[in-house]
N, C-alpha and C. Protein backbone atom coordinates (compact mmCIF):
# COMPACT_ATOMS: atom_id res chain seq x y z
N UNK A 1 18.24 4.55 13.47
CA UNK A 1 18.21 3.23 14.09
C UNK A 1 17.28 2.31 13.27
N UNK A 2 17.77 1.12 12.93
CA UNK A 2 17.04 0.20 11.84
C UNK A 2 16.23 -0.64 13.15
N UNK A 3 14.59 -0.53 12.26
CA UNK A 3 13.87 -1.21 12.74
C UNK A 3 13.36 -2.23 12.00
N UNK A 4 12.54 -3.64 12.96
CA UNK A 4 12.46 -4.55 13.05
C UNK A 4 10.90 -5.07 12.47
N UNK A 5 10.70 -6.25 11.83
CA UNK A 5 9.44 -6.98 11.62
C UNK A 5 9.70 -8.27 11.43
N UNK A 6 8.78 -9.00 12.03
CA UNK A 6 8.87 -10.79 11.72
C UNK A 6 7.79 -11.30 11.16
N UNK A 7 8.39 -12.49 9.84
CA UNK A 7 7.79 -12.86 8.94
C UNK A 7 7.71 -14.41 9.22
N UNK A 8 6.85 -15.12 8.38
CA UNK A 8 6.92 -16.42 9.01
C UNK A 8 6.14 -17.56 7.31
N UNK A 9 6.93 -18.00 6.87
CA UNK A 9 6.70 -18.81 5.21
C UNK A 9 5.91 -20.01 6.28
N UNK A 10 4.62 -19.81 5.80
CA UNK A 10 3.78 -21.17 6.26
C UNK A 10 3.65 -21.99 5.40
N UNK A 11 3.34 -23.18 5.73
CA UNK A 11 3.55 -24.67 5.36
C UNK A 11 3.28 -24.73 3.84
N UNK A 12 2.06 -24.12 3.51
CA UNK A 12 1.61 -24.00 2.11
C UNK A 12 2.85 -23.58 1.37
N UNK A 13 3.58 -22.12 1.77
CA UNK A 13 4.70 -21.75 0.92
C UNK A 13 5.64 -22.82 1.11
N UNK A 14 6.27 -23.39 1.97
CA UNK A 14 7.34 -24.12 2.01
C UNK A 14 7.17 -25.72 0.46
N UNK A 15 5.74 -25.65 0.67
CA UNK A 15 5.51 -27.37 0.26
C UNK A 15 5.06 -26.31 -1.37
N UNK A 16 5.21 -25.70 -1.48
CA UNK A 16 5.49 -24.92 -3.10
C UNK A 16 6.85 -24.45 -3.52
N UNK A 17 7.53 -24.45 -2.89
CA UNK A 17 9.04 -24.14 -3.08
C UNK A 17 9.08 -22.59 -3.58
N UNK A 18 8.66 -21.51 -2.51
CA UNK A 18 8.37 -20.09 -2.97
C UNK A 18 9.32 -19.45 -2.26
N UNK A 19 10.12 -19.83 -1.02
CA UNK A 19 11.06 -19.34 -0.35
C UNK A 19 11.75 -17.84 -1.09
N UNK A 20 12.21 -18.57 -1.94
CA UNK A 20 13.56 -17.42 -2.51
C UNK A 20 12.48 -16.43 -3.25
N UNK A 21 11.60 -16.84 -3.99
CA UNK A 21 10.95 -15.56 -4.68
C UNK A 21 10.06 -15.15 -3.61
N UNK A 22 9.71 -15.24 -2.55
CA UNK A 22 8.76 -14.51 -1.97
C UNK A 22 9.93 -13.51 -1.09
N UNK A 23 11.20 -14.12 -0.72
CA UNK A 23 12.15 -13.31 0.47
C UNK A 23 12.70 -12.39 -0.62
N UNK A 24 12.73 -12.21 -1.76
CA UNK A 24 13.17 -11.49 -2.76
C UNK A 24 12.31 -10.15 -2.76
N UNK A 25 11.01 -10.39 -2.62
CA UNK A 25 10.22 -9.03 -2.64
C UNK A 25 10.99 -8.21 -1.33
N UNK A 26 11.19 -9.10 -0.19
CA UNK A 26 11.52 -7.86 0.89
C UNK A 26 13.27 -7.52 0.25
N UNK A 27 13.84 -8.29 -0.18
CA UNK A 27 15.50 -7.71 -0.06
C UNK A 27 15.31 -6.75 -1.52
N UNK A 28 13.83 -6.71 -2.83
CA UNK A 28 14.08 -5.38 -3.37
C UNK A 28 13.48 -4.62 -2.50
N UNK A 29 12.92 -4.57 -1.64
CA UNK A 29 11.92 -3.27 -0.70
C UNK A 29 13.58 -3.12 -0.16
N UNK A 30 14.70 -3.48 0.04
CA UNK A 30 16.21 -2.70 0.82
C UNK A 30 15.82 -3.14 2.43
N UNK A 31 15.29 -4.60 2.38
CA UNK A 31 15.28 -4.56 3.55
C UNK A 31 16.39 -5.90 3.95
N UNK A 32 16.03 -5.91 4.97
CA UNK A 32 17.58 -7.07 5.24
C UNK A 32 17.25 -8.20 6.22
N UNK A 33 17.58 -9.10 5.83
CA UNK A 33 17.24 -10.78 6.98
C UNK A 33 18.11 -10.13 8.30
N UNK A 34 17.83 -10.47 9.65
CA UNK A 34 18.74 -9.90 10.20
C UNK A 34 19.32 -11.68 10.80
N UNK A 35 17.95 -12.51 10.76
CA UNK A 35 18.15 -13.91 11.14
C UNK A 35 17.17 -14.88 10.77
N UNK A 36 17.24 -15.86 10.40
CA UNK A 36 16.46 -16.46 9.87
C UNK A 36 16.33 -18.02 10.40
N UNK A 37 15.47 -18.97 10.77
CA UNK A 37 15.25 -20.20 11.34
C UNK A 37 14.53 -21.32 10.51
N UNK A 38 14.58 -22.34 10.45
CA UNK A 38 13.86 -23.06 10.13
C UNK A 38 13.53 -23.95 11.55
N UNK A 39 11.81 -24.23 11.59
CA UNK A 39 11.40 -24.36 12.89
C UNK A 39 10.10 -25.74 13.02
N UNK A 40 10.01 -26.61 13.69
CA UNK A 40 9.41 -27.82 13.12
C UNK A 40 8.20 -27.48 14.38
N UNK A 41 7.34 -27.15 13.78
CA UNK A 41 6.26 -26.31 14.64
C UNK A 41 5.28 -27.55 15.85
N UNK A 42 5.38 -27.35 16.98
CA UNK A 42 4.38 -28.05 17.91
C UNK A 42 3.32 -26.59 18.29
N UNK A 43 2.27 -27.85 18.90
CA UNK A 43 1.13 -27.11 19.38
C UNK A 43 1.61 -26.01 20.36
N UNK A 44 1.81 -25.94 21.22
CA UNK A 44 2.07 -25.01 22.40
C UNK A 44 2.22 -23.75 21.66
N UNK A 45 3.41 -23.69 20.92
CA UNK A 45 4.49 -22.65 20.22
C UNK A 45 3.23 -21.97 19.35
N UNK A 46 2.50 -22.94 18.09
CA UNK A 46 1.39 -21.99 17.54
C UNK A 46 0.12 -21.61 18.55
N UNK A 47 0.03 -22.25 19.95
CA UNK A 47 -1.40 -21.60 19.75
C UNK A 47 -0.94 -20.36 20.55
N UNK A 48 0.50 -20.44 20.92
CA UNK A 48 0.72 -18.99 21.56
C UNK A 48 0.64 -17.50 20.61
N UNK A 49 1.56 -18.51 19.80
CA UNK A 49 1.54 -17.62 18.20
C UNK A 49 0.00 -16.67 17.56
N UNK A 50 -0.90 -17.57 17.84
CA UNK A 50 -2.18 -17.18 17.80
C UNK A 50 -3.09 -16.78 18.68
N UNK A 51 -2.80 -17.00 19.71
CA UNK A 51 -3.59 -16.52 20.90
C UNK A 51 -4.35 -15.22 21.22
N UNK A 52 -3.84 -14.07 20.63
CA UNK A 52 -4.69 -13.06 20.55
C UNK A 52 -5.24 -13.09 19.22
N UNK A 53 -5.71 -13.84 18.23
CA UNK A 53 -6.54 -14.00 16.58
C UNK A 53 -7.39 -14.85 17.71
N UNK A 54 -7.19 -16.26 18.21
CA UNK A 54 -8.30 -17.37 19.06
C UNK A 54 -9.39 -16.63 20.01
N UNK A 55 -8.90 -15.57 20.42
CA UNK A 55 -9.33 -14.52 21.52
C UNK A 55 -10.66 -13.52 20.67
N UNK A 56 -9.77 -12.99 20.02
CA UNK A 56 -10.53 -11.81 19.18
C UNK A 56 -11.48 -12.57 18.45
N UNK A 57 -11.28 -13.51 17.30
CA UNK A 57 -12.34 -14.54 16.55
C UNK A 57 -13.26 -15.12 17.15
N UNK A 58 -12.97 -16.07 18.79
CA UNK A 58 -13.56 -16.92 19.64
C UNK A 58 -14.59 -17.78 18.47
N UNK A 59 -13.72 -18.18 17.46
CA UNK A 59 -14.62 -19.24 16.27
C UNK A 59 -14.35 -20.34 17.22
N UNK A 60 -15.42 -21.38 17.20
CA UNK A 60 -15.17 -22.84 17.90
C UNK A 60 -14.40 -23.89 16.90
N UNK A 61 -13.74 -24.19 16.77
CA UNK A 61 -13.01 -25.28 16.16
C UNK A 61 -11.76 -24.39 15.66
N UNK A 62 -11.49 -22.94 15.71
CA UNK A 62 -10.50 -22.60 14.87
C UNK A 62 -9.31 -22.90 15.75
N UNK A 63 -9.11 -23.36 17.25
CA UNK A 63 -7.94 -23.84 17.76
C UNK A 63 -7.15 -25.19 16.92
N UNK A 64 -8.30 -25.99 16.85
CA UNK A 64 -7.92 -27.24 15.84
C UNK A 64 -7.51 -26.94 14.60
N UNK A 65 -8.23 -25.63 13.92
CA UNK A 65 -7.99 -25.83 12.40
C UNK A 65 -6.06 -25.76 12.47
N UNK A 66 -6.01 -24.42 13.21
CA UNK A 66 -4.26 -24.08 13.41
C UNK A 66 -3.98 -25.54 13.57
N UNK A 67 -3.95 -26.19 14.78
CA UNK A 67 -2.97 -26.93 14.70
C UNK A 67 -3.11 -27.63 13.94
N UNK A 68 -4.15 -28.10 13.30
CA UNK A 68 -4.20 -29.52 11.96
C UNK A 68 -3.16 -28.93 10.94
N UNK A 69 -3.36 -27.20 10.73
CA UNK A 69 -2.70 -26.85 9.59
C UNK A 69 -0.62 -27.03 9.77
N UNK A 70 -0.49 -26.82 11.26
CA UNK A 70 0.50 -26.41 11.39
C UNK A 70 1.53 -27.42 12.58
N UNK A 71 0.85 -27.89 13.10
CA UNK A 71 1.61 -28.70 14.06
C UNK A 71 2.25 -30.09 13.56
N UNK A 72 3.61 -29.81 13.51
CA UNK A 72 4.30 -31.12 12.86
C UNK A 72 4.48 -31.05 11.32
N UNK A 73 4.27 -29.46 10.63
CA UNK A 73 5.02 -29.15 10.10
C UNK A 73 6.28 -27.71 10.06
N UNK A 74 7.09 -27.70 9.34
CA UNK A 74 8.03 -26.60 9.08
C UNK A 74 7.27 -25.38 8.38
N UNK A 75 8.08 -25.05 9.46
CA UNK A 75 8.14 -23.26 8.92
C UNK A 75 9.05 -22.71 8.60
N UNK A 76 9.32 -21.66 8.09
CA UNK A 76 10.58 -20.37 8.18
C UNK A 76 10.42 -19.26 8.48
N UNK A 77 11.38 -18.94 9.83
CA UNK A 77 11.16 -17.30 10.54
C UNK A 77 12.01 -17.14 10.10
N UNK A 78 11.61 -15.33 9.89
CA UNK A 78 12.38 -14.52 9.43
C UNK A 78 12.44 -12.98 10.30
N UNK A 79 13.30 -12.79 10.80
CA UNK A 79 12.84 -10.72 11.23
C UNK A 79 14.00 -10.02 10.24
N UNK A 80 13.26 -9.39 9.84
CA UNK A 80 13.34 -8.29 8.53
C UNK A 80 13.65 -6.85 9.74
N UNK A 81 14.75 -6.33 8.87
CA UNK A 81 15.59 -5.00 9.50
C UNK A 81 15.20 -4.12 8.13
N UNK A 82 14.66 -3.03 8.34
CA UNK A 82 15.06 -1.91 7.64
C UNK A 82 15.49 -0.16 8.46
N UNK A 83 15.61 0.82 7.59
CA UNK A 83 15.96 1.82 7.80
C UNK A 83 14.53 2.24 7.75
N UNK A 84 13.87 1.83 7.09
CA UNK A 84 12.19 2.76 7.29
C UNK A 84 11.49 2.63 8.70
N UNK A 85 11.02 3.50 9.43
CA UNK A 85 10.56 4.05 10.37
C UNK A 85 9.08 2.71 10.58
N UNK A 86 8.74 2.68 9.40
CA UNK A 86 7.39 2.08 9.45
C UNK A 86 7.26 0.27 8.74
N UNK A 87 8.42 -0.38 9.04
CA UNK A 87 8.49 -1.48 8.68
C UNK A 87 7.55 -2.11 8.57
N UNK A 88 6.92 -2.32 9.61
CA UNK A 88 5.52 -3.33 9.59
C UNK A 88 4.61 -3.15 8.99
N UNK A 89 4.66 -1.68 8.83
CA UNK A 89 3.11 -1.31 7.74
C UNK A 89 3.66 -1.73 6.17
N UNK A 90 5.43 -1.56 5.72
CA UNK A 90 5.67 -1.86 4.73
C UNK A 90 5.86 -3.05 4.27
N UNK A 91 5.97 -4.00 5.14
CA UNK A 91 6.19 -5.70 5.13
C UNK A 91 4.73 -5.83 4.41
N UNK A 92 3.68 -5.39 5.52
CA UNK A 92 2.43 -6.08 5.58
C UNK A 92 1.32 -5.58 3.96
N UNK A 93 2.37 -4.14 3.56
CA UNK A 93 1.89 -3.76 2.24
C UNK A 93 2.10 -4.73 1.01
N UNK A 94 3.57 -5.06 1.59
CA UNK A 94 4.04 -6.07 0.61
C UNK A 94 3.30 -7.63 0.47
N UNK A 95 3.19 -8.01 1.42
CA UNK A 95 2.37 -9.20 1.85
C UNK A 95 1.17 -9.04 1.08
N UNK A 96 -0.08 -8.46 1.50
CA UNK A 96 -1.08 -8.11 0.68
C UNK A 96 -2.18 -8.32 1.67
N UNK A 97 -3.30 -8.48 1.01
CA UNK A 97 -4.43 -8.52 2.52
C UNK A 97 -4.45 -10.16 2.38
N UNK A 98 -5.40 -10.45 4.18
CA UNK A 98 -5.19 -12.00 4.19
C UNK A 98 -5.32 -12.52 3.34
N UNK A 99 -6.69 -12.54 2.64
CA UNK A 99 -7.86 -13.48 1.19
C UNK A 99 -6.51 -13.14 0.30
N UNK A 100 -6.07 -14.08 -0.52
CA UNK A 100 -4.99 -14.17 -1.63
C UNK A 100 -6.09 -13.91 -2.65
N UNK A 101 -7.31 -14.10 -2.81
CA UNK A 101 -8.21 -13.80 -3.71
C UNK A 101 -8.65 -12.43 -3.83
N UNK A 102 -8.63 -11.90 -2.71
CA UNK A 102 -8.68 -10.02 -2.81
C UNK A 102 -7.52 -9.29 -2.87
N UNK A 103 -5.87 -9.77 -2.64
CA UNK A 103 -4.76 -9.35 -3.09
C UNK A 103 -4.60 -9.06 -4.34
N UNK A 104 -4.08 -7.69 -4.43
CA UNK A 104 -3.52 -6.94 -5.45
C UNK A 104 -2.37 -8.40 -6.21
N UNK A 105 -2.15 -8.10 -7.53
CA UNK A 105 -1.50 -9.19 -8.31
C UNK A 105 -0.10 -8.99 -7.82
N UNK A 106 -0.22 -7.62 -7.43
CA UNK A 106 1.67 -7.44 -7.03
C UNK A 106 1.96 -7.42 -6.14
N UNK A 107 1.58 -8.20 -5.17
CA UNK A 107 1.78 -8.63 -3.57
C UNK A 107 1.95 -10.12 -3.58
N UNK A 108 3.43 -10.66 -2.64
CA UNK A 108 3.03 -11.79 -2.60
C UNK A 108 1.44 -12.98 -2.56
N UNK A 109 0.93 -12.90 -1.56
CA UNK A 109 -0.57 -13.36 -1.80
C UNK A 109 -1.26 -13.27 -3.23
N UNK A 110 -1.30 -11.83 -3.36
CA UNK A 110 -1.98 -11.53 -5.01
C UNK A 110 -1.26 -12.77 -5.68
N UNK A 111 0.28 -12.65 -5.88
CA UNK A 111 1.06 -13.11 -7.19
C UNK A 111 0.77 -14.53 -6.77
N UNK A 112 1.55 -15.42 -5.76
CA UNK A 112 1.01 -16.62 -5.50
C UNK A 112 -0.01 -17.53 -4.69
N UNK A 113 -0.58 -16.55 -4.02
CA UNK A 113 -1.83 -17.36 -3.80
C UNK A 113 -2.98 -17.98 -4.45
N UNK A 114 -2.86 -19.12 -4.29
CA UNK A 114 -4.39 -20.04 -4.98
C UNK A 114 -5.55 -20.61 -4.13
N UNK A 115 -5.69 -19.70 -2.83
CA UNK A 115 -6.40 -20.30 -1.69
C UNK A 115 -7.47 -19.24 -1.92
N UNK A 116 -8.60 -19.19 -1.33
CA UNK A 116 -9.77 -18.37 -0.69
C UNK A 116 -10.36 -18.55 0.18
N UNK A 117 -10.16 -17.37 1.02
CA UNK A 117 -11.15 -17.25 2.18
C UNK A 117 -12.65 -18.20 2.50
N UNK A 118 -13.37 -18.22 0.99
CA UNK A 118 -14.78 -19.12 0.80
C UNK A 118 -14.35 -20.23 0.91
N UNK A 119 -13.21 -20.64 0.07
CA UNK A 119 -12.88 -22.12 0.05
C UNK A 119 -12.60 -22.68 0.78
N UNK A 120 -12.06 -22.05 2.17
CA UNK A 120 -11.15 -22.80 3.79
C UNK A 120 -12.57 -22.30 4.61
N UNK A 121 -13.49 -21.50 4.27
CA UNK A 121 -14.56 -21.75 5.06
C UNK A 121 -15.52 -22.86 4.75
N UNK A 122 -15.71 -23.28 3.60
CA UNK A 122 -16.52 -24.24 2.87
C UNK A 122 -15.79 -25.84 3.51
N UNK A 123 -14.61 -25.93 3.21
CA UNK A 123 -14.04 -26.85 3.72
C UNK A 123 -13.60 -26.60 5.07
N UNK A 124 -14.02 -25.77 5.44
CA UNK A 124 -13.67 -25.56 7.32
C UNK A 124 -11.95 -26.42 7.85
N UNK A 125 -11.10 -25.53 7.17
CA UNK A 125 -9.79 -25.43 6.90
C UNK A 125 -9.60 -24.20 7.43
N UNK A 126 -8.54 -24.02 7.87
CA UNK A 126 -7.43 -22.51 7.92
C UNK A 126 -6.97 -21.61 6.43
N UNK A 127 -7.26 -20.83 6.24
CA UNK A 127 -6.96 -19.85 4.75
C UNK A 127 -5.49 -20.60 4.77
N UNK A 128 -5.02 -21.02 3.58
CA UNK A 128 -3.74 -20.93 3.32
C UNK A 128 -3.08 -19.74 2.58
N UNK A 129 -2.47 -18.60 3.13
CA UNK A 129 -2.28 -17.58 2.43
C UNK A 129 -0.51 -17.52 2.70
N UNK A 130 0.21 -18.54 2.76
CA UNK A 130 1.47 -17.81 2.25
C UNK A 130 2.21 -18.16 3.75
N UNK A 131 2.06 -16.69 4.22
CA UNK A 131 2.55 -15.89 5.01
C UNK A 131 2.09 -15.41 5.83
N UNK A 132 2.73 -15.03 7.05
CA UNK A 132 2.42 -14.20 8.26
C UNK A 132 3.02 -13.08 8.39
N UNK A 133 2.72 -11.97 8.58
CA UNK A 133 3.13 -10.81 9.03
C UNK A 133 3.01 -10.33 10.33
N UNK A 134 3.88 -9.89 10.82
CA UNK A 134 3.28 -9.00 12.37
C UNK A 134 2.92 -7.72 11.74
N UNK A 135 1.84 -7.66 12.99
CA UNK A 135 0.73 -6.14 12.27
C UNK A 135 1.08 -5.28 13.16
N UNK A 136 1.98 -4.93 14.18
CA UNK A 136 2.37 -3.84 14.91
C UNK A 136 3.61 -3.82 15.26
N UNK A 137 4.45 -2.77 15.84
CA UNK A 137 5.72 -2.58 16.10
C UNK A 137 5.66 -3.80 17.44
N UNK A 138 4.57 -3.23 18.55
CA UNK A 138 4.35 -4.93 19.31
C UNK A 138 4.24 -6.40 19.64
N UNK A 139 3.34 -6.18 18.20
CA UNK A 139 3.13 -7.85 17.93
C UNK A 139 4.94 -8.31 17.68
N UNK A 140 5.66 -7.55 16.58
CA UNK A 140 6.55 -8.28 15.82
C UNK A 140 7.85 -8.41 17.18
N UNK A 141 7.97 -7.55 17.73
CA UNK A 141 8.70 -7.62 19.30
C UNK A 141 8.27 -8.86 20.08
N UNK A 142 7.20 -9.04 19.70
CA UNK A 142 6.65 -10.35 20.68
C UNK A 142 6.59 -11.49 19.94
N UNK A 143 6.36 -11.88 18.43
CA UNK A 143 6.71 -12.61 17.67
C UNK A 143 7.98 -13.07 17.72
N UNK A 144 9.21 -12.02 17.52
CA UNK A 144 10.51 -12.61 17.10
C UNK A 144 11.21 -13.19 18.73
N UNK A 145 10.34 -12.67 20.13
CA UNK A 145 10.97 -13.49 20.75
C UNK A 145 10.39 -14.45 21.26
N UNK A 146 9.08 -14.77 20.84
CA UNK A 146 8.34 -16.65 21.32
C UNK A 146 9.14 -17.34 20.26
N UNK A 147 9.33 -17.03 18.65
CA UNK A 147 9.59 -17.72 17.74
C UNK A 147 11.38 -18.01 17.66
N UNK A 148 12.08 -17.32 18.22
CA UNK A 148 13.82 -17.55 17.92
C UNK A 148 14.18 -17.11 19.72
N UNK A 149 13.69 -18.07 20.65
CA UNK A 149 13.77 -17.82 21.83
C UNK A 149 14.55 -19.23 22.02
């Protein structure tokens, strides 16, 4: 039985035109779009999206940073089907860690990220790293149905 993960090209990737080479790393990993959206993001929708990161962090202003970063622009969802048992851990391998500055070169983030963790704290900004991954078989169940609901 092919299982499921949802991906999400944030604003930074879209306004770089990285679409096709970043969805390319998952279709060589043999994995497969099962559906895909383009989605013109309001507040409500991200801070649900985030609501357990706002919770766990409890940073003061990081409700604002999201939406400054993200509300009233486009995104692209994606849920990714494979035959591997452990999708989400393999999406999120592929992805790389958050900091695009501590990503391996051969992970999306590594290869195109030009953001740092120091730099969106210095400028008290949101990391621009790309991409979103769901980090559990849960989260991404609960991702793909707030986001293509």
């Amino acid at each position: 039985m092919p299982k499921s993960s949802f991906i999400m090209l944030k604003p930074d990737a879209l306004k770089a035109h990285l679409e096709t080479d970043i969805l390319k790393y998952f279709t060589d990993a043999k994995m497969r779009i099962v559906r895909s959206k383009t989605v013109l993001v309001n507040e409500p929708l991200i801070l649900a999206h985030y609501q357990e990161v706002i919770e766990r962090l409890n940073l003061p202003d990081f409700p604002n940073r999201i939406k400054k970063e993200f509300v009233g622009h486009e995104v692209k969802i994606y849920e990714l089907e494979s035959d591997n048992n452990d999708i989400v851990a393999q999406v999120r391998s592929i992805v790389g860690p958050t900091d695009p500055a501590k990503a391996d070169p051969s992970t999306i983030r590594g290869h195109f990220g030009s953001d740092t963790m120091e730099r969106s704290l210095a400028e008290k900004r949101l990391l621009r790293n790309l991409i979103h991954a769901s980090d559990s078989d849960e989260n991404a169940k609960k991702e793909i149905e707030l986001w293509f609901k």
